[in-house]
Protein backbone atom coordinates (compact mmCIF):
# COMPACT_ATOMS: atom_id res chain seq x y z
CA UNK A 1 -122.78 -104.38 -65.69
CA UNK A 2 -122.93 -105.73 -62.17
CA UNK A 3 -126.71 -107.44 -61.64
CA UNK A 4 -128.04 -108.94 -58.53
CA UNK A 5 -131.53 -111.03 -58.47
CA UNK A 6 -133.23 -112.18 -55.26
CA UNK A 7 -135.70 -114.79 -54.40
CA UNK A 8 -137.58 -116.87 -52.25
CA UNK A 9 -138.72 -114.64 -50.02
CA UNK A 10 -142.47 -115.29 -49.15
CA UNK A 11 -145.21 -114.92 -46.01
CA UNK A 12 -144.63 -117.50 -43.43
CA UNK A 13 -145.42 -118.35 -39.83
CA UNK A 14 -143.30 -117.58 -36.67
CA UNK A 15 -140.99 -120.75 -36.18
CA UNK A 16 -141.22 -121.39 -39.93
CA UNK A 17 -138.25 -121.51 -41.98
CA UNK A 18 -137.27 -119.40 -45.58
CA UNK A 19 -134.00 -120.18 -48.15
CA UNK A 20 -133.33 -117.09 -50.00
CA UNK A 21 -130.77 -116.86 -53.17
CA UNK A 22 -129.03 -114.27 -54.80
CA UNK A 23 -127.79 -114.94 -58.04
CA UNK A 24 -124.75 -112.45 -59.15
CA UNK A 25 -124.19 -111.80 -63.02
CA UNK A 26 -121.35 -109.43 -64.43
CA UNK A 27 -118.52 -109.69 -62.08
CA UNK A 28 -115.92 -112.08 -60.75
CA UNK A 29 -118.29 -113.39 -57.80
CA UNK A 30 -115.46 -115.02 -56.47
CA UNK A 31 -113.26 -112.62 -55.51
CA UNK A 32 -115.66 -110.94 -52.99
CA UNK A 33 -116.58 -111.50 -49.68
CA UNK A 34 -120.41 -111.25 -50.19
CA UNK A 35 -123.05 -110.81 -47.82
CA UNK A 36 -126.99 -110.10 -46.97
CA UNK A 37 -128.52 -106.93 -45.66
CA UNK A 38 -132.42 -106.11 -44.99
CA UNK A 39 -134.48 -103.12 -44.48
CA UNK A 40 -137.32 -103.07 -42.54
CA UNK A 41 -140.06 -100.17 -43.07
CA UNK A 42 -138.77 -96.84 -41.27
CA UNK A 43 -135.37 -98.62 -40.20
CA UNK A 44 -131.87 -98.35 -42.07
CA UNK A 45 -130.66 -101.18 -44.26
CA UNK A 46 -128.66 -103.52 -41.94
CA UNK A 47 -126.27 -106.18 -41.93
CA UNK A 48 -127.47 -109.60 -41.22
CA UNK A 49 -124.82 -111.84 -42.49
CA UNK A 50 -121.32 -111.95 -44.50
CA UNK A 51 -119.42 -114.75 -46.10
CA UNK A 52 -115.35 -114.18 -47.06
CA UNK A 53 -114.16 -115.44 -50.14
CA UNK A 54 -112.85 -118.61 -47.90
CA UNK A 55 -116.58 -119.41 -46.44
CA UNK A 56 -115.58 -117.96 -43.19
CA UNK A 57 -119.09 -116.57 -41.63
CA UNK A 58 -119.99 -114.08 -38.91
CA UNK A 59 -123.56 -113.06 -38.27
CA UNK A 60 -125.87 -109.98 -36.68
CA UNK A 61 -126.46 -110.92 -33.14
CA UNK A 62 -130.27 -111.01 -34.04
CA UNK A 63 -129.89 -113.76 -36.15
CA UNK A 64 -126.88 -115.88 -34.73
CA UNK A 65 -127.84 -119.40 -34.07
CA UNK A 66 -130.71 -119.31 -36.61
CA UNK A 67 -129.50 -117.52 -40.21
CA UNK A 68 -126.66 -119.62 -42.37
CA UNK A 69 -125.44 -117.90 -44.98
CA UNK A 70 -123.01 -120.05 -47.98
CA UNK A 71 -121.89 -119.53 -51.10
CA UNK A 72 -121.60 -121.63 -54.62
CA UNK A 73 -119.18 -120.27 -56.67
CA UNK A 74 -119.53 -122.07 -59.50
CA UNK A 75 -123.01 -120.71 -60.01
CA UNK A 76 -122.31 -117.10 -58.78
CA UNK A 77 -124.82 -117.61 -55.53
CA UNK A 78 -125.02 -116.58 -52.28
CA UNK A 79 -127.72 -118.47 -50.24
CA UNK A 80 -129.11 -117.53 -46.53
CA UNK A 81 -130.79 -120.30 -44.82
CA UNK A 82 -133.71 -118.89 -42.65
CA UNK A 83 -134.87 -121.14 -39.46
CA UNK A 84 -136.63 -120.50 -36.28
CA UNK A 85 -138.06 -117.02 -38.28
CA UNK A 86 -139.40 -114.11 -35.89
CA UNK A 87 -141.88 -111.29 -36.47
CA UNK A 88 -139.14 -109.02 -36.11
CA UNK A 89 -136.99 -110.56 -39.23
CA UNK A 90 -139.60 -109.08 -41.56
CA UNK A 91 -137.71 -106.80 -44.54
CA UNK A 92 -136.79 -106.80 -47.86
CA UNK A 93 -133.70 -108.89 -48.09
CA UNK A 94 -130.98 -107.60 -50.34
CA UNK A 95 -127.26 -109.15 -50.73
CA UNK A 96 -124.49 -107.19 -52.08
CA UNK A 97 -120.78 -107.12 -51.71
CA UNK A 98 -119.83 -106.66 -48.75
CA UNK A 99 -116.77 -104.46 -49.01
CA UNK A 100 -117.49 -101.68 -50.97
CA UNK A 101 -120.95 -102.45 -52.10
CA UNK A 102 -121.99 -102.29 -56.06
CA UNK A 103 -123.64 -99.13 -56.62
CA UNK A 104 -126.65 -101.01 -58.01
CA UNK A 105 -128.78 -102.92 -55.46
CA UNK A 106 -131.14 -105.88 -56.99
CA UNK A 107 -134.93 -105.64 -55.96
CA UNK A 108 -134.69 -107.34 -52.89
CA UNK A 109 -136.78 -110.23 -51.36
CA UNK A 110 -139.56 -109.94 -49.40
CA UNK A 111 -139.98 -111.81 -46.40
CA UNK A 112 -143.12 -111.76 -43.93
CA UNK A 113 -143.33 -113.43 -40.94
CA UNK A 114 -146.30 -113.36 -39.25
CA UNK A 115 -147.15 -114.21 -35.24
């Protein structure tokens, strides 16, 4: 059984800067391009970032310039590096495959940013 488990999410101050991880258990991590998605109250989940299985990137506009995203594959992780935060990048941060996504979502990450 697939299992996905976020962190280090946490409140922080506009400009301020967040590393979140998602550690993947139960599959062959490395044979999927993986990626991060976040949900805002009222909005729809959204893509913010995806990673191929070569570490070839691409990015939401919103967050081009100031989101990295990586992978380790040797410990089943998918990272996104959070700089130069906004107001408007507060959600719950999820990451999931990113073609064809496992049915089961992890919890999520909170992140707050506040003005």
């Amino acid at each position: 059984q697939v299992q996905l488990v976020e962190s280090g999410g946490g409140l922080v101050q506009a400009g301020g800067s967040l590393r979140l991880s998602c550690a993947a258990s139960g599959t062959t991590f490395s044979n999927y391009a993986m990626a991060w998605y976040r949900q805002a109250p009222g909005n729809e989940r959204e893509l913010v970032a995806r990673i191929s299985t070569a570490g070839s990137t691409d990015y939401a506009s919103s967050v081009k310039g100031r989101f990295t995203i990586s992978r380790d594959n040797a410990k089943n992780t998918v990272y996104l590096q959070m700089n130069s935060l906004k107001p408007e990048d507060t959600a719950v941060y999820y990451c999931n495959r990113f073609y064809n996504p496992f049915r089961s979502w992890g919890q999520g990450t909170q992140v707050t940013v506040s003005s």
